[in-house]
Protein backbone atom coordinates (compact mmCIF):
# COMPACT_ATOMS: atom_id res chain seq x y z
CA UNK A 1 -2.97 30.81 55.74
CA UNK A 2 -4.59 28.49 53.19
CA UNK A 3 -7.52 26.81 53.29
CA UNK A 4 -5.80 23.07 52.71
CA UNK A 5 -2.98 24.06 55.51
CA UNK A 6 -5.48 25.03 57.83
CA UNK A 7 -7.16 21.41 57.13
CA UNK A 8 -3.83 19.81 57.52
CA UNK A 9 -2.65 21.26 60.50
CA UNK A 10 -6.02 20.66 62.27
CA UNK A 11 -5.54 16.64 61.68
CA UNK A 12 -2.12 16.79 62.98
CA UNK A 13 -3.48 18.69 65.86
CA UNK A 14 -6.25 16.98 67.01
CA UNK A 15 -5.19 13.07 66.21
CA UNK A 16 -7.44 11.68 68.40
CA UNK A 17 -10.92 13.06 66.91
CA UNK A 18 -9.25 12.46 63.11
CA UNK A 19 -8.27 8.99 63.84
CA UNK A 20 -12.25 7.97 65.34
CA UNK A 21 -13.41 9.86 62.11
CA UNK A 22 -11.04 7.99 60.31
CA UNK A 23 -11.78 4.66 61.20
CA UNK A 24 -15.68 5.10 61.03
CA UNK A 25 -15.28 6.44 57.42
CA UNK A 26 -12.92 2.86 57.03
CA UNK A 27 -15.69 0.80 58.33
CA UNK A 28 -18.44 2.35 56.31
CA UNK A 29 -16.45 2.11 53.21
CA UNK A 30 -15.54 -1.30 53.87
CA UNK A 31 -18.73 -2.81 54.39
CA UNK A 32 -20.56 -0.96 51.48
CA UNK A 33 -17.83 -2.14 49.37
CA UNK A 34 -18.12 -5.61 50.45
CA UNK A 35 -21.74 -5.41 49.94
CA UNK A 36 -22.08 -4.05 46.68
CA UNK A 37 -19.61 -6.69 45.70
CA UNK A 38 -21.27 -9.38 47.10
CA UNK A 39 -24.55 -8.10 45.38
CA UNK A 40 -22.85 -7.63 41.65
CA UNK A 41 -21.67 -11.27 42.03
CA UNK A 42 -24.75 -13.11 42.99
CA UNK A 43 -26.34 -11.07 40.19
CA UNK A 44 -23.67 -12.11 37.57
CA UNK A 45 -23.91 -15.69 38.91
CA UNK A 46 -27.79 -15.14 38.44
CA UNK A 47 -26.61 -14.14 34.53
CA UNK A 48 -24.77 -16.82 34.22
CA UNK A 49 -27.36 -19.85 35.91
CA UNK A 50 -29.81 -18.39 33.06
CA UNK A 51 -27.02 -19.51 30.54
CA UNK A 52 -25.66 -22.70 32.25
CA UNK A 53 -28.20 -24.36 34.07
CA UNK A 54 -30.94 -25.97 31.82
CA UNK A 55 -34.69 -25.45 32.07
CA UNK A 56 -37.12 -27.55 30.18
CA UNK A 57 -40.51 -28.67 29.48
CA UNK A 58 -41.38 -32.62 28.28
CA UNK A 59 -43.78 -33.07 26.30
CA UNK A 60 -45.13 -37.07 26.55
CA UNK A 61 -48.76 -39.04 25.50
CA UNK A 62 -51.31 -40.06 27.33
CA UNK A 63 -51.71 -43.49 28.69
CA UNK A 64 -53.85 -45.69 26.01
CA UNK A 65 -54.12 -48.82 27.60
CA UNK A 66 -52.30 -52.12 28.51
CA UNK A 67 -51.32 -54.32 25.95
CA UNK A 68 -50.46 -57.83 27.49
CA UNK A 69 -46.72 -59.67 27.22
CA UNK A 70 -46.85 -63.14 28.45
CA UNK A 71 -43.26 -62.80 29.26
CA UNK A 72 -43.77 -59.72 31.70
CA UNK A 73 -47.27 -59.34 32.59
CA UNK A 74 -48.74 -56.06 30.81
CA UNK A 75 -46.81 -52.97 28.98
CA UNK A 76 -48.64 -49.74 29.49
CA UNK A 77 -49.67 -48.09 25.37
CA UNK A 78 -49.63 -44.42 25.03
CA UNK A 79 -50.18 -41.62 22.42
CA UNK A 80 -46.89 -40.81 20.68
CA UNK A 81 -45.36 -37.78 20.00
CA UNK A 82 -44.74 -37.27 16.13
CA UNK A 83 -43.07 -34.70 14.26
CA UNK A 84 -45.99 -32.85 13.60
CA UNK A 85 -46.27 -31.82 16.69
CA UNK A 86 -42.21 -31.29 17.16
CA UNK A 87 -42.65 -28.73 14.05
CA UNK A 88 -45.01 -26.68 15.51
CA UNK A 89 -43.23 -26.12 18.88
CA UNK A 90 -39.99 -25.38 17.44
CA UNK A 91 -41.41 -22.47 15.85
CA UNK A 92 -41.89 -20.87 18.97
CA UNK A 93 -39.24 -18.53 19.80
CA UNK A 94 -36.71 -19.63 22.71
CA UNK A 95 -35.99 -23.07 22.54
CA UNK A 96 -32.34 -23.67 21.95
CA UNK A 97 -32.61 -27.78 21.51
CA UNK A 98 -34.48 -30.85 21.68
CA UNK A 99 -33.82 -34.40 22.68
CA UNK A 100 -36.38 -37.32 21.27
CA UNK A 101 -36.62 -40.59 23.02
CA UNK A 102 -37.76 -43.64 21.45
CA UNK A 103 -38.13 -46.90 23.92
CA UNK A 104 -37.86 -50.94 23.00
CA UNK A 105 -36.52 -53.84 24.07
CA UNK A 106 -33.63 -55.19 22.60
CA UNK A 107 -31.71 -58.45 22.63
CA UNK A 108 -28.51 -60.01 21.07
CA UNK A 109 -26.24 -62.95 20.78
CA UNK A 110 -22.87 -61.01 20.83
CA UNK A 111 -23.18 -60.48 24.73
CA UNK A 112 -25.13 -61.22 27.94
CA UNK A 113 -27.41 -58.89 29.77
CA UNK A 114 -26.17 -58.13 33.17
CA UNK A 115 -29.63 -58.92 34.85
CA UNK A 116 -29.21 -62.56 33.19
CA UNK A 117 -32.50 -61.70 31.13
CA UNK A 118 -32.56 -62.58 27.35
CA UNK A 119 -33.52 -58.72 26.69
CA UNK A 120 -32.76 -55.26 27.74
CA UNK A 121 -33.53 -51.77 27.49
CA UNK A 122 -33.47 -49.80 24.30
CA UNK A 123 -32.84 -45.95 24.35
CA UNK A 124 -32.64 -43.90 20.98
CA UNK A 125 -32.17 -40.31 21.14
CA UNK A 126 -31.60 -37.41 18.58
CA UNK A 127 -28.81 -36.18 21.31
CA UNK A 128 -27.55 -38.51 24.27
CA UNK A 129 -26.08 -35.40 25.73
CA UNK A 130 -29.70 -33.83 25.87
CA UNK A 131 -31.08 -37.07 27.49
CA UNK A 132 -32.54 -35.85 31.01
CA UNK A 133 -30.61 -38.87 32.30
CA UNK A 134 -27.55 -37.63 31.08
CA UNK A 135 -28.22 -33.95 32.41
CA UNK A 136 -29.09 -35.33 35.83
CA UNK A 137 -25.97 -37.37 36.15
CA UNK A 138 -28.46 -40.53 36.77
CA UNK A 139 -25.97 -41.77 33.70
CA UNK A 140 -22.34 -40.47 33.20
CA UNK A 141 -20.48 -40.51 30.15
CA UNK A 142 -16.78 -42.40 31.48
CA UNK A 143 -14.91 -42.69 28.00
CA UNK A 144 -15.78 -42.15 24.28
CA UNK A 145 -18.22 -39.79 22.90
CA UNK A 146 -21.88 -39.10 22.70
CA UNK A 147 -24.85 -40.05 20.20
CA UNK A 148 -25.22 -36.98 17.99
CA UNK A 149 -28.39 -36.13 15.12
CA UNK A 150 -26.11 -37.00 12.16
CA UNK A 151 -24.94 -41.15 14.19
CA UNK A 152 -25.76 -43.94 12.55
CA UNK A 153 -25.60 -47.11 13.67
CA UNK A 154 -23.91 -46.00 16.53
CA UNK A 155 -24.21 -47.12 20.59
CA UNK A 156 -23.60 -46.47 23.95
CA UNK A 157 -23.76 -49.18 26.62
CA UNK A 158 -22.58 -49.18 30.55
CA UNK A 159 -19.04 -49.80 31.33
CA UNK A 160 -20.36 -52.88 33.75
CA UNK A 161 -22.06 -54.45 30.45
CA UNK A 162 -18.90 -53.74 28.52
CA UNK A 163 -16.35 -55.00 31.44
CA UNK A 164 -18.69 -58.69 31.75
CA UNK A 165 -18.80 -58.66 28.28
CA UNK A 166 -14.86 -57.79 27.14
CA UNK A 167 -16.06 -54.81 24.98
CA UNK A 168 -14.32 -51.59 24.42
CA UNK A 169 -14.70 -48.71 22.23
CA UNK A 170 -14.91 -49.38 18.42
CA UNK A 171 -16.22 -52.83 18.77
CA UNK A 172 -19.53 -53.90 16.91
CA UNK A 173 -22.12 -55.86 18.25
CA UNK A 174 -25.38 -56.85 16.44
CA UNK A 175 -28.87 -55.64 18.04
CA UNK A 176 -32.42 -56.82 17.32
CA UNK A 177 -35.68 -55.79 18.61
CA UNK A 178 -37.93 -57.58 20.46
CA UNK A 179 -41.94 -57.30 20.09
CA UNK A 180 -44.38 -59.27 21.01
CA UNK A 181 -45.05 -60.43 17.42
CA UNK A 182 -41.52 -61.46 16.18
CA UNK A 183 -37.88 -60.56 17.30
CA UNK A 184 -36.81 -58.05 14.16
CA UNK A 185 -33.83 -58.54 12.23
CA UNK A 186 -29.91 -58.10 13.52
CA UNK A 187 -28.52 -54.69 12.59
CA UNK A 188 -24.95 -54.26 13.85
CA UNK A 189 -23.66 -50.74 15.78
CA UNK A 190 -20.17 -50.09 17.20
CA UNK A 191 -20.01 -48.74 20.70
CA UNK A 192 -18.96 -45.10 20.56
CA UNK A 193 -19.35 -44.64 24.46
CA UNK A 194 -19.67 -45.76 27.82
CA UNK A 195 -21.27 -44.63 31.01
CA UNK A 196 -21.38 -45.10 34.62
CA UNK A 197 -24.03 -44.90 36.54
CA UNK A 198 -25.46 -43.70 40.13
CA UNK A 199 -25.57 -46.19 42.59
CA UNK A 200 -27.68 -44.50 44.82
CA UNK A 201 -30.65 -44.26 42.35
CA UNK A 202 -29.92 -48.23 41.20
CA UNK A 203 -30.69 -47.30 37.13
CA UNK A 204 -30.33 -50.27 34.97
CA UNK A 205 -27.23 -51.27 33.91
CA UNK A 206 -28.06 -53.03 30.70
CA UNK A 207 -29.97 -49.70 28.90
CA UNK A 208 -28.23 -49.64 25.39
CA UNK A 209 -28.41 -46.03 24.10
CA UNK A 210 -29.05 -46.17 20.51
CA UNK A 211 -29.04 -43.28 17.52
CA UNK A 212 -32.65 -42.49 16.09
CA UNK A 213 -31.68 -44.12 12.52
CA UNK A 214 -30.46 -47.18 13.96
CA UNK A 215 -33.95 -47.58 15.89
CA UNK A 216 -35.61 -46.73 12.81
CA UNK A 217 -33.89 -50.32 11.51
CA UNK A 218 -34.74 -52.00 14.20
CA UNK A 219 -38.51 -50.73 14.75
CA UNK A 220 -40.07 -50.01 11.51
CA UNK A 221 -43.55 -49.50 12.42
CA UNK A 222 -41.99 -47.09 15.16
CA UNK A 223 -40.37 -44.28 12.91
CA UNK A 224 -41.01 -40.73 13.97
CA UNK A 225 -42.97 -41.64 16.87
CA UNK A 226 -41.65 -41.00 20.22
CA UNK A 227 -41.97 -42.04 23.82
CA UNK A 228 -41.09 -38.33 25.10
CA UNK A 229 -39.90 -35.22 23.98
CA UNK A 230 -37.69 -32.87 26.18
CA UNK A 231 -37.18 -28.89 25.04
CA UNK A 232 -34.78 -26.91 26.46
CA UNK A 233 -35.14 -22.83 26.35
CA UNK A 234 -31.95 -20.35 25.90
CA UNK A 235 -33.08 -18.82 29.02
CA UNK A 236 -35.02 -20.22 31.92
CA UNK A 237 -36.60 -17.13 32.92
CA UNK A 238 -38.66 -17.49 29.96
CA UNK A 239 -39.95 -20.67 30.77
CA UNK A 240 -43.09 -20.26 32.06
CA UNK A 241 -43.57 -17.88 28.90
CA UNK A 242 -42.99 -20.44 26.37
CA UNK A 243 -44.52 -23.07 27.77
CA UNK A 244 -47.94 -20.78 27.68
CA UNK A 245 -47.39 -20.50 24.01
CA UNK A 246 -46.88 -24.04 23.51
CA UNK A 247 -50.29 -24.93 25.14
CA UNK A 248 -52.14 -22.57 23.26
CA UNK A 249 -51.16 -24.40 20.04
CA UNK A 250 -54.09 -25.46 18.74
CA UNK A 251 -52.83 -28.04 16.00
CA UNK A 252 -51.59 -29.51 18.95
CA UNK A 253 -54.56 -32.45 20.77
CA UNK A 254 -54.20 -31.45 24.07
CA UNK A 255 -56.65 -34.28 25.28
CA UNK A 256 -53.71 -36.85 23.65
CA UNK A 257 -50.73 -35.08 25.55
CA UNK A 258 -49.05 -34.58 28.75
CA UNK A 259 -47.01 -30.93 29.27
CA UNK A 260 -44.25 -31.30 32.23
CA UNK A 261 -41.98 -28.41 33.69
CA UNK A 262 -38.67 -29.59 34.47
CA UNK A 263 -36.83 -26.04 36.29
CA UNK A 264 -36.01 -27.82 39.71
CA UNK A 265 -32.20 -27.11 39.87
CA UNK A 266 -32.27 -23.24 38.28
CA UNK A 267 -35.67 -22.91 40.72
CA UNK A 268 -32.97 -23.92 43.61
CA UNK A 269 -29.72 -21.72 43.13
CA UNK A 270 -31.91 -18.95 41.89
CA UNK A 271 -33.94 -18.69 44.99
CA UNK A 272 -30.76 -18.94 47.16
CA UNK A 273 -28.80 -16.18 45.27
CA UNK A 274 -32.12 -14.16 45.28
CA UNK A 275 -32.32 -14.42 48.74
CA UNK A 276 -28.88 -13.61 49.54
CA UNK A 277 -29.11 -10.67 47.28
CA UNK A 278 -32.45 -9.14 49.48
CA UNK A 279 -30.44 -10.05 52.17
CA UNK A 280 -27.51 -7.86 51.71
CA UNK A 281 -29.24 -4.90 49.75
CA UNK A 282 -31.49 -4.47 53.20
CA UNK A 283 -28.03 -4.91 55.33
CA UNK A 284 -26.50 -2.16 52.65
CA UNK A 285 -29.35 0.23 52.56
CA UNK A 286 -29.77 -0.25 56.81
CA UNK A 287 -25.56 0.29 57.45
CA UNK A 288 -26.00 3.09 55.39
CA UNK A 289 -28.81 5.02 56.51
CA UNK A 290 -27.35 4.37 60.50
CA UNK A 291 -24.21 4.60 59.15
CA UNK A 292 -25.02 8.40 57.53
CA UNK A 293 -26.91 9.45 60.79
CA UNK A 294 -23.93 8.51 62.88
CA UNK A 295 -21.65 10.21 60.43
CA UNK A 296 -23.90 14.13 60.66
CA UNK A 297 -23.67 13.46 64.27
CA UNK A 298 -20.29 13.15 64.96
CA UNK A 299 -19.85 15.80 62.08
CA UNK A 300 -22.43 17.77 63.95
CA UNK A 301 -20.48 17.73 67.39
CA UNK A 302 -17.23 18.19 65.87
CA UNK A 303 -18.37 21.52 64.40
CA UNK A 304 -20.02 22.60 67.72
CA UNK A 305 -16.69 21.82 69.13
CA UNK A 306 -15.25 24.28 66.75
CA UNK A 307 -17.48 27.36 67.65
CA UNK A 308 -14.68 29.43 68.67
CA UNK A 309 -12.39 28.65 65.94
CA UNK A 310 -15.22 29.38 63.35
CA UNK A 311 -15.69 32.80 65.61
CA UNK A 312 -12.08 33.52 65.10
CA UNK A 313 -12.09 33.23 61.45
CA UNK A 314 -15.22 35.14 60.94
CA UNK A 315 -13.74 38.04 63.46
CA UNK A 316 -10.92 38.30 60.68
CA UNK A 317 -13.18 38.46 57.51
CA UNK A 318 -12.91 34.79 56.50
CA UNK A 319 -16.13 33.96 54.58
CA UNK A 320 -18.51 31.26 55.60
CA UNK A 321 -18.16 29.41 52.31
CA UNK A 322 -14.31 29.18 53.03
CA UNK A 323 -14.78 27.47 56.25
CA UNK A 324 -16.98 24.97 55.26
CA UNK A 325 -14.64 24.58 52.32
CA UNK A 326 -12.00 23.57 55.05
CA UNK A 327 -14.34 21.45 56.74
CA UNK A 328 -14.86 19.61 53.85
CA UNK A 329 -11.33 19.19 52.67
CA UNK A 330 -10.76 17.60 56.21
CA UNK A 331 -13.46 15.09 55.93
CA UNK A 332 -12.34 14.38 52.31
CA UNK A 333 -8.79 13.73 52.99
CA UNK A 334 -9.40 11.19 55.79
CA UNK A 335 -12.22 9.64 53.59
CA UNK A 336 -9.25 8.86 50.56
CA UNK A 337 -7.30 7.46 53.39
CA UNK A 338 -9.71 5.40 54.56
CA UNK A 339 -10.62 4.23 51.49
CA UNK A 340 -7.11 3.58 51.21
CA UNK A 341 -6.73 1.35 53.70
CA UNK A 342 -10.34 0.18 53.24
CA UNK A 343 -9.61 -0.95 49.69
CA UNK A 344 -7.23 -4.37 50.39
CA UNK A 345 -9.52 -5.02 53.53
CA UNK A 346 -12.79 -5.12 51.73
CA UNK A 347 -11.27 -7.27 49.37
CA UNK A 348 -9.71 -9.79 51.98
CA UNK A 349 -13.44 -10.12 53.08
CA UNK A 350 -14.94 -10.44 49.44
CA UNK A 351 -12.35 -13.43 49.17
CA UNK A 352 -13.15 -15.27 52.35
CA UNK A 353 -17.15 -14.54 51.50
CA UNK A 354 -17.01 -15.78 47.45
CA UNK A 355 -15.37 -19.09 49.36
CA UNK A 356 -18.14 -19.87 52.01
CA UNK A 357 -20.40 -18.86 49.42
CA UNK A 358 -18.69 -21.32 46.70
CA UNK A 359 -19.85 -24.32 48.89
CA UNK A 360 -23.42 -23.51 49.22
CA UNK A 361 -24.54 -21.84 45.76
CA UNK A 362 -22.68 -22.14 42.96
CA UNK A 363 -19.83 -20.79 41.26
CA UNK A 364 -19.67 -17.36 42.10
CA UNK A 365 -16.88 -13.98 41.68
CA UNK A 366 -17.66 -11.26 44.07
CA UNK A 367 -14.87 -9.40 43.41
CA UNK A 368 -15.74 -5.87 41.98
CA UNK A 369 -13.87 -4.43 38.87
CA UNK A 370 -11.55 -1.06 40.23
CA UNK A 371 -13.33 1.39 38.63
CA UNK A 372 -16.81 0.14 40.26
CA UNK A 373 -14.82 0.48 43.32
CA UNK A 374 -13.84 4.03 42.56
CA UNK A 375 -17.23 4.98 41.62
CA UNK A 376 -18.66 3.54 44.79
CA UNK A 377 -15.82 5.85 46.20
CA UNK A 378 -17.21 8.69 44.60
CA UNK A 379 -20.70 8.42 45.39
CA UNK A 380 -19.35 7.96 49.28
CA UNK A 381 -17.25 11.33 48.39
CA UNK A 382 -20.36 12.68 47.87
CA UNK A 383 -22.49 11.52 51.03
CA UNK A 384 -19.61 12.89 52.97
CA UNK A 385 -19.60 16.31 51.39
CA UNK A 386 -23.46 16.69 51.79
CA UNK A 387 -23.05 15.68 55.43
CA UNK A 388 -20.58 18.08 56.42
CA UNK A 389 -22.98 20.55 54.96
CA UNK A 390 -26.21 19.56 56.64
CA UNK A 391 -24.23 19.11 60.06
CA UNK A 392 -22.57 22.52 59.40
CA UNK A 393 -25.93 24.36 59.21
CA UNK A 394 -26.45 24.92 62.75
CA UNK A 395 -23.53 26.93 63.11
CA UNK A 396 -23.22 28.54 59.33
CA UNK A 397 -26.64 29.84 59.74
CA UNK A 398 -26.17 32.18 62.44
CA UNK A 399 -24.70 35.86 62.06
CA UNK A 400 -20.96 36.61 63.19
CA UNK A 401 -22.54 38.36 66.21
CA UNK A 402 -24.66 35.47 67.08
CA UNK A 403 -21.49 33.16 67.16
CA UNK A 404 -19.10 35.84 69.05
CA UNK A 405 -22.12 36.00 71.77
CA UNK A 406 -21.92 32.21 71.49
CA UNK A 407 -18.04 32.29 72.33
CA UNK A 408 -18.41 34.58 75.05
């Protein structure tokens, strides 16, 4: 008789011992698969924070003084930030993009200021859609489009100012600055946006975001010098790198200057999928390791059981290698059934997981590609085959007489 029929046949016969092997080789399967998929996702969600979520550092003067305003007590002077110093960042390596801001008050006779004062807030940027505001949803862009570096005389005001006020999209208004020496002379801008802000935060209504050139207009004395500076990197795990590089700069006055970190929200989800990911690569490597030593002792005991049967094929010149051969081929066939079976189940469980998961980290895919799964299968193949042969030692060591005096 064959070596696979003799495998066979001993399934069919003994049901009972095949089917507990058969549904610890499903569980082990099932719950390595489910781990190694839940590991691969967290790290391709890790991949893909590092490209979506933003990291950046803000670069901002020192505080010069107060100047006084009779109309609002004192405004705080500080240091700004030209291009000089712009240039020489941006020649570090890893920053994808930067956002200038430039701050005034501003005033006009087209509309009324929500707060009823005869001024508001003045915000020009290179990018609107780089303004930290913007990023942190403080501000919300509701309808229209943002400020981009190539806008001129172009603005984006709050849908509350533009609802009091019966503006829309397209219309233009005339701005002025206000300084404390003179109000500056009307330069009109068409609205090109409008946002919506947070409630919970209470952010000013009445800020008027404005395009660098059209500030320029407005503020003479003010062009190319900014309030702040924000630089975002291509990949936050660099962060800390660059910003070492920036502060050894030495064209850049560090006394003058003020070097912020801004990595709070990729700090966040990064530390939770890290932690989940320790998390189940200890659970993985601990089910396995129990998981194997189960395995060689049930292996173990079901050779043992088989001491007579081994006897009987030795007593009719079958060779050792043969027999484990069969034991091996017995193992392996209920393993590819269980991984049958195990297959759809560890998948039903990757599903439910990714959608707990969804509402506490981020968007995340745990599912594994099939031939990940088949290699996983493989390795397992392999684990199985070594086990049979370490648990088959203690009977495949000893001499045919040995055994027979074993039988008897």
């Amino acid at each position: 008789m064959s070596t696979h029929k003799r495998a066979i046949l001993y399934i069919l016969r003994k049901r009972e011992k095949s089917l507990t092997l058969f549904l610890l080789l499903m569980l082990i399967s099932s719950f390595v698969t489910v781990g190694f998929s839940i590991v691969t996702g967290t790290q391709a969600a890790a991949r893909e924070l590092r490209e979506t979520v933003g990291a950046s550092f803000r670069l901002r003067g020192m505080l010069t003084g107060l100047v006084s305003d009779d109309s609002s007590g004192y405004n705080a002077t500080a240091t700004p930030v030209t291009d000089t110093e712009i240039d020489q960042i941006l020649q570090i390596g890893g920053i994808k993009a930067h956002n200038t801001i430039q701050s005034a008050k501003g005033a006009s006779d087209d509309f009324f200021y929500l707060s009823g004062a005869p001024y508001g807030p003045l915000s020009a940027n290179r990018e609107t859609e780089l303004n930290p505001d913007f990023i942190s949803k403080l501000y919300q862009l509701t309808e229209g489009r943002h400020i981009g570096t190539e806008d001129k005389c172009t603005a984006i005001i709050s849908k509350a100012l533009a609802d009091e006020n019966k503006l829309r999209i397209g219309d233009s208004v005339l701005l002025k600055a206000v300084t404390d020496e003179a109000d500056g002379a009307d330069t009109a801008v068409t609205v090109i946006g409008l946002y919506d802000v947070d409630e919970r935060q209470e952010p000013s209504k009445d800020t008027i975001f404005i395009d660098r050139h059209t500030f320029s207009e407005l503020c003479e004395t003010r062009q190319a010098e900014y309030d702040t500076v924000t630089f975002y990197v291509g990949d936050p795990a660099d962060l800390p790198v660059i910003v070492e590089q920036v502060k050894a700069q030495s064209g850049i006055n560090w006394e003058n200057y003020i070097l912020s970190v801004q990595d709070d929200e990729y700090d966040s989800i990064s530390s939770q999928l890290a932690s989940v990911e320790r998390l189940v690569t200890i659970l993985i490597a601990a089910v396995v390791f129990v998981s194997l030593i189960i395995l060689t002792l049930i292996l173990t005991m079901r050779v043992q059981g088989r001491i007579y049967e081994t006897g009987v094929l030795l007593s009719i010149g079958t060779p050792k290698r043969e027999i484990i051969v069969q034991l091996i081929i017995e193992t392996a066939l209920l393993a590819i059934f269980a991984f049958m079976l195990s297959y759809p189940a560890s998948n039903i469980a990757a599903l439910q997981i990714e959608r707990n998961m969804l509402s506490a980290i981020t968007d995340i895919n745990i599912g594994l590609p099939f031939w990940k799964v088949m290699f996983i299968y493989c390795i397992e193949i392999a684990v199985i085959v070594a086990a049979v042969m370490v648990s088959s030692l203690s009977v495949m060591r000893l001499k045919p007489k040995e055994i027979l005096s074993k039988m008897s």
